[in-house]
C-alpha atoms as a PDB file:
ATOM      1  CA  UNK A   1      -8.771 -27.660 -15.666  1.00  0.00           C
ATOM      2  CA  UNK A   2      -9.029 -24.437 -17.688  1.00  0.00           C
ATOM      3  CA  UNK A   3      -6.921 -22.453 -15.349  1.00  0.00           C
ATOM      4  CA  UNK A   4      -4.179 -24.879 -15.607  1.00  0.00           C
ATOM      5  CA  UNK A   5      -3.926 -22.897 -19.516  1.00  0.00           C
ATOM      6  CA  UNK A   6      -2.632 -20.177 -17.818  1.00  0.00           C
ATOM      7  CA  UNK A   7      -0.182 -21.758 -15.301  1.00  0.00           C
ATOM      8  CA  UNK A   8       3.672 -21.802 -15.741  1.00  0.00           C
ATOM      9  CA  UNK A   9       5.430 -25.310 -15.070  1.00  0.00           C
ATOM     10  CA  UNK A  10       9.048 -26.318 -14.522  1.00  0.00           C
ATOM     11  CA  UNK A  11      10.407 -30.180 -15.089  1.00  0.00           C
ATOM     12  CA  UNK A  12      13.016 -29.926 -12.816  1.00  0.00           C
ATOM     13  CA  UNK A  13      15.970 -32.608 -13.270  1.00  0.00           C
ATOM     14  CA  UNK A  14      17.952 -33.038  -9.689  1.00  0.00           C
ATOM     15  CA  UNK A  15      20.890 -34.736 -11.671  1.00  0.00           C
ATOM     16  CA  UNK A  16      21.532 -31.857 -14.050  1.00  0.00           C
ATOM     17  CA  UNK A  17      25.013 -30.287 -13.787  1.00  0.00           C
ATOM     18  CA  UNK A  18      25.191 -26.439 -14.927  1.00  0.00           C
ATOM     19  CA  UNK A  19      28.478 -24.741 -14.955  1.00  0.00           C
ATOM     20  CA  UNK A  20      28.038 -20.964 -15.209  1.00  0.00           C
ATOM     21  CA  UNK A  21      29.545 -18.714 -17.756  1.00  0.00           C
ATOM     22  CA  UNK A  22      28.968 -15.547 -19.328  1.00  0.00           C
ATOM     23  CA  UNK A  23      27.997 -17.216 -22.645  1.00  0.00           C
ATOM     24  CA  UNK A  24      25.133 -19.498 -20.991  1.00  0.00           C
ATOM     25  CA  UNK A  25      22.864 -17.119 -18.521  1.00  0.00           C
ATOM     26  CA  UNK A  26      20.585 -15.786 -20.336  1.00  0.00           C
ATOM     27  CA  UNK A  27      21.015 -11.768 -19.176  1.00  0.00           C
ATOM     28  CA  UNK A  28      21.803  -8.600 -20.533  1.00  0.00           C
ATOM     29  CA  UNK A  29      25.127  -8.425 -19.413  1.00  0.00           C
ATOM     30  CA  UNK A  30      28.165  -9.717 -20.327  1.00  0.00           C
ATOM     31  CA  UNK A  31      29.138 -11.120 -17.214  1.00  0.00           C
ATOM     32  CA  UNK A  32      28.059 -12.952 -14.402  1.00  0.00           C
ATOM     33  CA  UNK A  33      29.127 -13.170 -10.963  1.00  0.00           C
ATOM     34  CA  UNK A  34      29.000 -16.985 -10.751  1.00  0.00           C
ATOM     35  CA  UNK A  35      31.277 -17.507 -13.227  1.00  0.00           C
ATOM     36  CA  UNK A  36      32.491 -21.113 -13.203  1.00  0.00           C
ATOM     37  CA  UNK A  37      30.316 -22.062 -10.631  1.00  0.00           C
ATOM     38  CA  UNK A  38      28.608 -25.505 -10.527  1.00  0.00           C
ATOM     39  CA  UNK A  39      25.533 -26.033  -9.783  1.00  0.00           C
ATOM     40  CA  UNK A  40      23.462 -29.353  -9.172  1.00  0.00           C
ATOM     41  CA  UNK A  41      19.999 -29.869 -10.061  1.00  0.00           C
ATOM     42  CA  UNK A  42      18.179 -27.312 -12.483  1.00  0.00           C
ATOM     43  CA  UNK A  43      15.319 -26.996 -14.836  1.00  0.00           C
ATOM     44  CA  UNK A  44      14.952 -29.382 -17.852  1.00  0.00           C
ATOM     45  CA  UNK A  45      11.811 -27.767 -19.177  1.00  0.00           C
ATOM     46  CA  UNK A  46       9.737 -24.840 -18.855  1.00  0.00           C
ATOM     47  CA  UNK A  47       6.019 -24.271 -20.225  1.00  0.00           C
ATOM     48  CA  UNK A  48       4.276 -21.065 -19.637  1.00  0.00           C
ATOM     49  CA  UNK A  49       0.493 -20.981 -20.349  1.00  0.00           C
ATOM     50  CA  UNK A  50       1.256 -24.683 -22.477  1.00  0.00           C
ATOM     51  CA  UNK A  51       3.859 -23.100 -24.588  1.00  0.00           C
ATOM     52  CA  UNK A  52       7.303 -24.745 -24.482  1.00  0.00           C
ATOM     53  CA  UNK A  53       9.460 -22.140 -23.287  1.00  0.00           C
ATOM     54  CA  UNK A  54      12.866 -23.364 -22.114  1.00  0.00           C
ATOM     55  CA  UNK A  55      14.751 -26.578 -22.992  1.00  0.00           C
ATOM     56  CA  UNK A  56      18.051 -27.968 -22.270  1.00  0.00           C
ATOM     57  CA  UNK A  57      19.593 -24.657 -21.745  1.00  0.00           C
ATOM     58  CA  UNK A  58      18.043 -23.094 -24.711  1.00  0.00           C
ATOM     59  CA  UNK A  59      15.186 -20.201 -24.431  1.00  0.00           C
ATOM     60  CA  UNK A  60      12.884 -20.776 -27.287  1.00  0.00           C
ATOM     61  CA  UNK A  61       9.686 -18.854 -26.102  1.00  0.00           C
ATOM     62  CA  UNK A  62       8.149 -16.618 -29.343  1.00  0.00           C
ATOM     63  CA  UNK A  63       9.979 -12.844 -28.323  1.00  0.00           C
ATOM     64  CA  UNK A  64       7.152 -11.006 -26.580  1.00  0.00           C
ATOM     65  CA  UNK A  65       4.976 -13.578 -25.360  1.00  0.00           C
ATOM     66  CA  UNK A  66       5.580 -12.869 -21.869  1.00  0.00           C
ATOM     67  CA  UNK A  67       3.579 -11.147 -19.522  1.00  0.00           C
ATOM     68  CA  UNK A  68       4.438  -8.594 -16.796  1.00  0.00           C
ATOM     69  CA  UNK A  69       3.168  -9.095 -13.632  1.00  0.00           C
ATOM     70  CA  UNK A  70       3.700  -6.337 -11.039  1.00  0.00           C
ATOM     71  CA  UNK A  71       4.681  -7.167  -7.569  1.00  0.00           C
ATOM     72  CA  UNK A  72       5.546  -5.522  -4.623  1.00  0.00           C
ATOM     73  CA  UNK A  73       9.095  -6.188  -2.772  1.00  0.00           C
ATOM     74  CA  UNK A  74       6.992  -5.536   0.544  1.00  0.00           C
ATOM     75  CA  UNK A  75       5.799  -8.908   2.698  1.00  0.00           C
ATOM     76  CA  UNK A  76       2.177  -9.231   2.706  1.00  0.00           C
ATOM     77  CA  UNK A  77       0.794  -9.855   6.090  1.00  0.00           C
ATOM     78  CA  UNK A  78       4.193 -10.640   8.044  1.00  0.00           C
ATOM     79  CA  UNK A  79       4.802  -9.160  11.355  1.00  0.00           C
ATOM     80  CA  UNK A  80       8.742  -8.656  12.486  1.00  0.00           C
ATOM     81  CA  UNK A  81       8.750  -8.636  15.980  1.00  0.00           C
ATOM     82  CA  UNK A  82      12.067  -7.201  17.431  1.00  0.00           C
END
């Protein structure tokens, strides 16, 4: 049960209706190339290590509190076969 502390979980709500716009992704940029797009199903809630994160379109995680993990863009063990 203890490593379920350190989990992240999303309550996803399939009838959720999201219209993009500049004003309501949450990015660095002042744009976004889905503007006006709509999109069906999305997340309602998001905890990360049993902190409330995310709600209703709002961010509301404490500034910092996130963690980088590094990845690699590379496939682990998947063979392409030409």
């Amino acid at each position: 049960m203890s490593k379920l502390l350190f989990t992240g979980i999303v309550l996803w709500d399939p009838e959720l209706r999201i219209t993009a716009t500049a004003d309501n992704r949450h990015g660095n940029v002042d744009y976004t190339p889905y503007e006006g797009m709509t999109f069906h199903g999305g997340p309602a809630s998001v905890y990360v290590r049993g902190n409330l994160v995310y709600r209703d379109g709002e961010v509301g995680g404490e500034r910092g509190s996130g963690r980088f993990v590094e990845r690699s863009f590379r496939a682990a063990n998947v063979e392409v076969k030409v």
